[in-house]
N, C-alpha and C. Protein backbone atom coordinates (compact mmCIF):
# COMPACT_ATOMS: atom_id res chain seq x y z
N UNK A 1 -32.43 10.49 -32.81
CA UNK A 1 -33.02 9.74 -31.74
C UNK A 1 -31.99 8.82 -31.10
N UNK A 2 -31.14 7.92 -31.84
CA UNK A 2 -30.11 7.29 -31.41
C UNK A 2 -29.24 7.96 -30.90
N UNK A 3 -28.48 9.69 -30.70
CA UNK A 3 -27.79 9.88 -30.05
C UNK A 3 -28.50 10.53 -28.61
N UNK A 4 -29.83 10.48 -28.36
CA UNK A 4 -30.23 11.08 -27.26
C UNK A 4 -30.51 9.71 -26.50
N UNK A 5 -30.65 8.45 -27.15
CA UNK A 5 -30.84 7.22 -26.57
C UNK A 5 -28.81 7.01 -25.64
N UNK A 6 -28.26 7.41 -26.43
CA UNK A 6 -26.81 6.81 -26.24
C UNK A 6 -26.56 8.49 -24.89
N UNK A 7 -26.92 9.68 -25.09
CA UNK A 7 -26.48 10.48 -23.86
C UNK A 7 -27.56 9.90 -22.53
N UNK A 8 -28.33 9.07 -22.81
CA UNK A 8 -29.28 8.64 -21.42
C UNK A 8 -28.49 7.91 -20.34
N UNK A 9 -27.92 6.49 -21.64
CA UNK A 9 -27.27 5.75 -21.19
C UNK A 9 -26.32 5.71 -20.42
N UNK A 10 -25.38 6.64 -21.02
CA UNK A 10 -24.63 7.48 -19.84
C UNK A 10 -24.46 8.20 -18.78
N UNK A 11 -25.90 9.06 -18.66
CA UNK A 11 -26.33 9.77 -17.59
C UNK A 11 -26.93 8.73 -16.65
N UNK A 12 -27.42 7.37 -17.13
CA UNK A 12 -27.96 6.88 -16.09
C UNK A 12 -26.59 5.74 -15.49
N UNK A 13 -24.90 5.54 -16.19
CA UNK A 13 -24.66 4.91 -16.01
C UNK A 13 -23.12 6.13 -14.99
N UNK A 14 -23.44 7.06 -15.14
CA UNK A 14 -22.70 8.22 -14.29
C UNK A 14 -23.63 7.84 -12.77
N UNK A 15 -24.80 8.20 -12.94
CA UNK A 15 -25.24 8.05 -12.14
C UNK A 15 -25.49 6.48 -10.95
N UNK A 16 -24.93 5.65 -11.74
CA UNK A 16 -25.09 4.21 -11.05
C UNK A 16 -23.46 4.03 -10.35
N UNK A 17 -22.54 4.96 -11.11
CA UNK A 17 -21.07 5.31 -10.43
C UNK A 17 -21.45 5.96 -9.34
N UNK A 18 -21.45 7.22 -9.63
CA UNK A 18 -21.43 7.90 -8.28
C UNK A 18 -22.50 7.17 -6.95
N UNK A 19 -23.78 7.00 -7.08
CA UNK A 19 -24.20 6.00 -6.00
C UNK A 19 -23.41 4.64 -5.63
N UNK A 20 -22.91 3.82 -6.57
CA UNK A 20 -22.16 3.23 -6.05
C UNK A 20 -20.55 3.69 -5.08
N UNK A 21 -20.15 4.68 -5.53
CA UNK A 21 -19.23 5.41 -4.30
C UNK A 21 -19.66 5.69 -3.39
N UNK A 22 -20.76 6.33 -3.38
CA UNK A 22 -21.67 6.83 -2.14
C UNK A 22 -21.67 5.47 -1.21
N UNK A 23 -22.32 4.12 -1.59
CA UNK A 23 -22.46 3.56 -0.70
C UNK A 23 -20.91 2.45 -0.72
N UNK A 24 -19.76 2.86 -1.05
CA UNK A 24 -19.03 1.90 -1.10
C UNK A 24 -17.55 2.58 -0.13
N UNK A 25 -17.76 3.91 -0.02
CA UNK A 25 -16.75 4.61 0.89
C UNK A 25 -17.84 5.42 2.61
N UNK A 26 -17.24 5.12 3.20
CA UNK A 26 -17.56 5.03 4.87
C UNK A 26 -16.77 5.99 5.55
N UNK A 27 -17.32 6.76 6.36
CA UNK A 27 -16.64 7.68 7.35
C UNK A 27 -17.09 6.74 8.48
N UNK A 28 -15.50 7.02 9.39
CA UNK A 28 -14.97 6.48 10.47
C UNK A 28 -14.62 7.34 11.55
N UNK A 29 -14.86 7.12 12.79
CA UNK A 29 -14.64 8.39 13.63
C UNK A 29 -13.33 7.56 14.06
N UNK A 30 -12.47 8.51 14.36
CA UNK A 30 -11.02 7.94 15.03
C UNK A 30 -10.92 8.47 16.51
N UNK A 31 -10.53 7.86 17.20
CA UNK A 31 -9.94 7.83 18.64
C UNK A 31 -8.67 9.16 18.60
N UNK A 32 -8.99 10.49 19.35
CA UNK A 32 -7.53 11.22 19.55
C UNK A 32 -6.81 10.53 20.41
N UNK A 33 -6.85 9.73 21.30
CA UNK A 33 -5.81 9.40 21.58
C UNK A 33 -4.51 8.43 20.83
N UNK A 34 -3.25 8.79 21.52
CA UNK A 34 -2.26 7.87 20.22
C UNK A 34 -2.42 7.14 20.86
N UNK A 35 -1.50 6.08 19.97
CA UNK A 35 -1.35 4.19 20.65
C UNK A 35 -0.04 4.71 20.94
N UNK A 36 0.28 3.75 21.61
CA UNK A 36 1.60 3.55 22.78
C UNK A 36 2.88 3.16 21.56
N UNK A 37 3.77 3.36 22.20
CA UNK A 37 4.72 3.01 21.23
C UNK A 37 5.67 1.84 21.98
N UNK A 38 6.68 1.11 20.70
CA UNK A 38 6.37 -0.25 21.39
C UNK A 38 7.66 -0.45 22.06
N UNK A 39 7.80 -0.97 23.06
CA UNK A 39 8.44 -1.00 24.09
C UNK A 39 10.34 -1.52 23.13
N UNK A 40 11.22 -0.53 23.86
CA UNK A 40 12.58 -0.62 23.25
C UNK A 40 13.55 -2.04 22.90
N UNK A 41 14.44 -2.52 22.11
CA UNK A 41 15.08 -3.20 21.71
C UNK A 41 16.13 -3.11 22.50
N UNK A 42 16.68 -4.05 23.23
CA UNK A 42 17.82 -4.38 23.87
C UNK A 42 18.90 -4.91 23.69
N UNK A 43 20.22 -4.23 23.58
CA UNK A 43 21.09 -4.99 22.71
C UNK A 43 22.27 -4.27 21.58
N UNK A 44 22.84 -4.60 21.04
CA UNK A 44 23.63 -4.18 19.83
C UNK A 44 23.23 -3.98 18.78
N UNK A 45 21.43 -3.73 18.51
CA UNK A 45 20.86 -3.38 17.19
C UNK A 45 20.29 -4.77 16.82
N UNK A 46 20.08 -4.88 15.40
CA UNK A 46 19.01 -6.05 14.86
C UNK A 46 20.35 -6.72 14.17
N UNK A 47 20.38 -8.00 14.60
CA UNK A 47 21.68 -8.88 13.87
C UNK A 47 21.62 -9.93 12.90
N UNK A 48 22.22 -9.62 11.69
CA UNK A 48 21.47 -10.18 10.19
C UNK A 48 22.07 -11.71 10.42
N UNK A 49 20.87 -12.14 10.26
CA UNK A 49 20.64 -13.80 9.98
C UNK A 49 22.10 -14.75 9.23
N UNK A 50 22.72 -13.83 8.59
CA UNK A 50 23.90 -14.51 7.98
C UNK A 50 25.08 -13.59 8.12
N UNK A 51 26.16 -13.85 8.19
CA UNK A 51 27.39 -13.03 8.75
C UNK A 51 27.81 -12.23 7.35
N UNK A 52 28.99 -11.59 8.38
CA UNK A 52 29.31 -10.46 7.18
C UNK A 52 30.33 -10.93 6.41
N UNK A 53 31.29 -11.98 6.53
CA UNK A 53 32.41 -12.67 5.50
C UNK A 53 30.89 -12.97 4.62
N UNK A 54 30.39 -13.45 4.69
CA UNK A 54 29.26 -14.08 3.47
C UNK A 54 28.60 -13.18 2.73
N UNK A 55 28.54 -11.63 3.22
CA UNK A 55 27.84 -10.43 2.49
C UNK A 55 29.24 -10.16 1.48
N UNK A 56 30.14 -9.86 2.59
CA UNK A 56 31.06 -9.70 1.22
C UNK A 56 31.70 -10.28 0.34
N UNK A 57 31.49 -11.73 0.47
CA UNK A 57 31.56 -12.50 -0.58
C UNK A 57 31.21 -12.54 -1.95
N UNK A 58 29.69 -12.48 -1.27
CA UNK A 58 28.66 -12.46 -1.78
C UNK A 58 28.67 -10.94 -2.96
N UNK A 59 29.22 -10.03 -2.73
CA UNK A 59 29.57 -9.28 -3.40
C UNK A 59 31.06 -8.78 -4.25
N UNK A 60 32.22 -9.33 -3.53
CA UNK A 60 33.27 -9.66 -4.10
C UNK A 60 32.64 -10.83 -5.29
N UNK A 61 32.06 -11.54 -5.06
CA UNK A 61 31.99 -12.91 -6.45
C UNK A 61 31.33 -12.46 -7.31
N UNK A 62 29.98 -11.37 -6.91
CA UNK A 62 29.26 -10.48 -8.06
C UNK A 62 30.00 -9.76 -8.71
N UNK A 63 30.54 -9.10 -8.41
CA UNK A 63 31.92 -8.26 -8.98
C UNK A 63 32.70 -8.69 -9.85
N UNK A 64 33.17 -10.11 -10.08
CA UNK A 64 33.90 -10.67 -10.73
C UNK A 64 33.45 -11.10 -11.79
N UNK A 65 32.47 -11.68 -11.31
CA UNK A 65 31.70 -12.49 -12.36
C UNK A 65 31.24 -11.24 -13.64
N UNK A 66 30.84 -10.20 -12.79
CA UNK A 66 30.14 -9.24 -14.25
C UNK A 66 31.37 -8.19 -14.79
């Protein structure tokens, strides 16, 4: 009797999973059209916040040290 009590439990707790997916994942209709893409960068590229004597420093002193 105790193991048909313990396969219930489970069937009713499979079952409280899968309804909970049911109502926890959503279909979405999407737009075919694309989005725009974003207007170009002007210039010599993206220019790092700190210069390059300091990158290679910064790695010449790692170097040494280990």
């Amino acid at each position: 009797m105790a193991q048909y009590g313990n396969s219930v439990i489970k069937f009713v707790l499979a079952m409280a999973m899968v309804i909970m997916l049911f109502f926890s994942s959503a279909t979405v209709a999407q737009d075919a059209a694309m989005a725009p893409t974003p207007p170009m960068d002007t210039g010599d590229g993206f220019g790092l916040p700190v210069s390059g004597a300091l990158v290679c420093f910064s790695l010449l002193f790692s170097m040494v040290v280990v």
